[in-house]
Protein backbone atom coordinates (compact mmCIF):
# COMPACT_ATOMS: atom_id res chain seq x y z
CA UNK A 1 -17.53 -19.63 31.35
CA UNK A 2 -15.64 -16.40 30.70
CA UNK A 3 -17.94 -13.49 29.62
CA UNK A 4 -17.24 -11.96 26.02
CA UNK A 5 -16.30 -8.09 26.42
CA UNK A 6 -15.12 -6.56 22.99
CA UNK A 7 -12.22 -3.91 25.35
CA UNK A 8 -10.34 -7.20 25.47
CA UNK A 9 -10.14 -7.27 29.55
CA UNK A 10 -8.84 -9.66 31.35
CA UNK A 11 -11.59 -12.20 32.19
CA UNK A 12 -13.05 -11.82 28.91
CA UNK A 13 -12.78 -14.20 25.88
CA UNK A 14 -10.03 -12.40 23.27
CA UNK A 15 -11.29 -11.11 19.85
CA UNK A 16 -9.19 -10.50 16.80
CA UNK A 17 -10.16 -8.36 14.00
CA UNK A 18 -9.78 -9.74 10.44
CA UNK A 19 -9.59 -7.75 7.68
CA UNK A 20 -12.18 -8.80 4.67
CA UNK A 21 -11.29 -7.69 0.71
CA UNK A 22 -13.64 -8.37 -1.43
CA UNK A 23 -14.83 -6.85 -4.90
CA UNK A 24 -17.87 -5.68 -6.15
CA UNK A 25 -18.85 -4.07 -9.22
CA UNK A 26 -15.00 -3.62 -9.93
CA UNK A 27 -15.30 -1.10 -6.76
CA UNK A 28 -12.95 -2.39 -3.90
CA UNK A 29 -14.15 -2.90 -0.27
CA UNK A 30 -13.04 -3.55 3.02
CA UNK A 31 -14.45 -4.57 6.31
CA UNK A 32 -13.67 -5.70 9.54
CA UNK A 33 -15.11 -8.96 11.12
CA UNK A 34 -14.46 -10.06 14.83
CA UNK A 35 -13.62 -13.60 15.53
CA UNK A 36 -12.66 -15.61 18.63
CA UNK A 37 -9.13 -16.33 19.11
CA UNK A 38 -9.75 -19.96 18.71
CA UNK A 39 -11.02 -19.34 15.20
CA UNK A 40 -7.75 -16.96 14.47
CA UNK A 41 -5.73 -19.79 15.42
CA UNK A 42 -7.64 -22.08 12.89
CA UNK A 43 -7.07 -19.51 10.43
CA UNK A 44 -3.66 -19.41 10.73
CA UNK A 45 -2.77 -23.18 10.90
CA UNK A 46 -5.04 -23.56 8.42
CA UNK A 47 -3.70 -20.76 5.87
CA UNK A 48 -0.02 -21.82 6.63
CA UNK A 49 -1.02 -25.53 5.46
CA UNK A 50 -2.75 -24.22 2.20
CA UNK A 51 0.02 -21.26 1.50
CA UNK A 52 -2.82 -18.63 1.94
CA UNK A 53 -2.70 -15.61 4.01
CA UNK A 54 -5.05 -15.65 6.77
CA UNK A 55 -7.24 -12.80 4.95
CA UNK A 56 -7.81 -15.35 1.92
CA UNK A 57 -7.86 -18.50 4.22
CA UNK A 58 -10.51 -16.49 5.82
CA UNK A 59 -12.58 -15.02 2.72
CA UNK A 60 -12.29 -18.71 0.89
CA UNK A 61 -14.19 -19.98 3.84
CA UNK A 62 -16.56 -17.37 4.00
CA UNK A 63 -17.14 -17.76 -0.30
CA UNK A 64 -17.37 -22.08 0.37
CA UNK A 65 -20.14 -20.85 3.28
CA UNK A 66 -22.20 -18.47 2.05
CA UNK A 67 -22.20 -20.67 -0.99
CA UNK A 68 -23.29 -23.84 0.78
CA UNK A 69 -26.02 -22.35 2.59
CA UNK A 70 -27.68 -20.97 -0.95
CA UNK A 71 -27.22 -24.17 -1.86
CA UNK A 72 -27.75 -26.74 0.41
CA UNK A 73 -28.17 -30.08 -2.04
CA UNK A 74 -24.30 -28.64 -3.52
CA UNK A 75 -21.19 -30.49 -2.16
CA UNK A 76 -18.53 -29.09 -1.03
CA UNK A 77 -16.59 -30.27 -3.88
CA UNK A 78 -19.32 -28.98 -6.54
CA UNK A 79 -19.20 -25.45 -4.49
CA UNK A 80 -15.26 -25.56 -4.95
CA UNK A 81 -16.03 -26.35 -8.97
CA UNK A 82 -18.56 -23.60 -8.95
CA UNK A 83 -15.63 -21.21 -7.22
CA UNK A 84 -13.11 -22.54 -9.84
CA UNK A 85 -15.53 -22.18 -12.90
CA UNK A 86 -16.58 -18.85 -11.77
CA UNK A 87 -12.68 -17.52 -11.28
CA UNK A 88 -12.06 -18.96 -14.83
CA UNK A 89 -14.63 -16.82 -16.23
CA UNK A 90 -13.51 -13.52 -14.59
CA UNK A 91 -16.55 -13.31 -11.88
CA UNK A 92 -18.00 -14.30 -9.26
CA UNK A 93 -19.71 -17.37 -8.02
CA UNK A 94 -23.54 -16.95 -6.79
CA UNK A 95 -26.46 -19.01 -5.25
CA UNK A 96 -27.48 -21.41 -7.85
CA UNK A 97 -24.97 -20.87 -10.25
CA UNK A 98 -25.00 -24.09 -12.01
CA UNK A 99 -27.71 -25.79 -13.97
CA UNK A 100 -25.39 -28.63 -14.30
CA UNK A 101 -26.08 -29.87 -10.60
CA UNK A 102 -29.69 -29.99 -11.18
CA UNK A 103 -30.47 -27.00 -9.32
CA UNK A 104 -32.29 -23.89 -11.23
CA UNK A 105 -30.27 -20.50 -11.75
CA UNK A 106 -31.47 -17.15 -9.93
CA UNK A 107 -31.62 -14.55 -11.70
């Protein structure tokens, strides 16, 4: 198995950088994740299918993550509710968000 080296050499597995926009306390930031090439290319096939961009592809995935792993009883179609309900309000979807699913709301 090929060893990982982040110069990109030959012999090493390839790395792409994806660029991360998110919002926080109407302040914008960026940051820059590295994933494996065979990621990337899920990414793109993935974001071409859904008419995203990569970066949103990428960021929805991360969102429907983070999201399910603060709340592990949650579906993934009551995390993709929570992610609707929380875009039709203006904000942000957190860990617990909804009392509706049974689970209790952090503060």
């Amino acid at each position: 198995m090929a060893r990982w080296n982040p110069n990109g050499l030959p012999g090493s597995r390839a790395r792409r950088n994806i660029r991360i926009d998110y919002v926080s306390f109407n302040w914008g930031y960026m940051g820059i994740i590295k994933i494996s090439e065979h990621m990337h290319e899920r990414l793109r096939s993935t974001s071409t299918a859904l008419s995203r961009s990569i970066n949103a592809q990428a960021e929805h995935w991360l969102r429907v993550g983070m999201l399910a792993e603060l709340n592990p009883a949650l579906s993934y179609g009551d995390i993709c509710r929570m992610l609707i309900e929380a875009e039709a309000r203006g904000g942000e979807a957190g860990p617990a968000e909804s009392v509706e699913h049974g689970i209790e709301q952090v503060a």
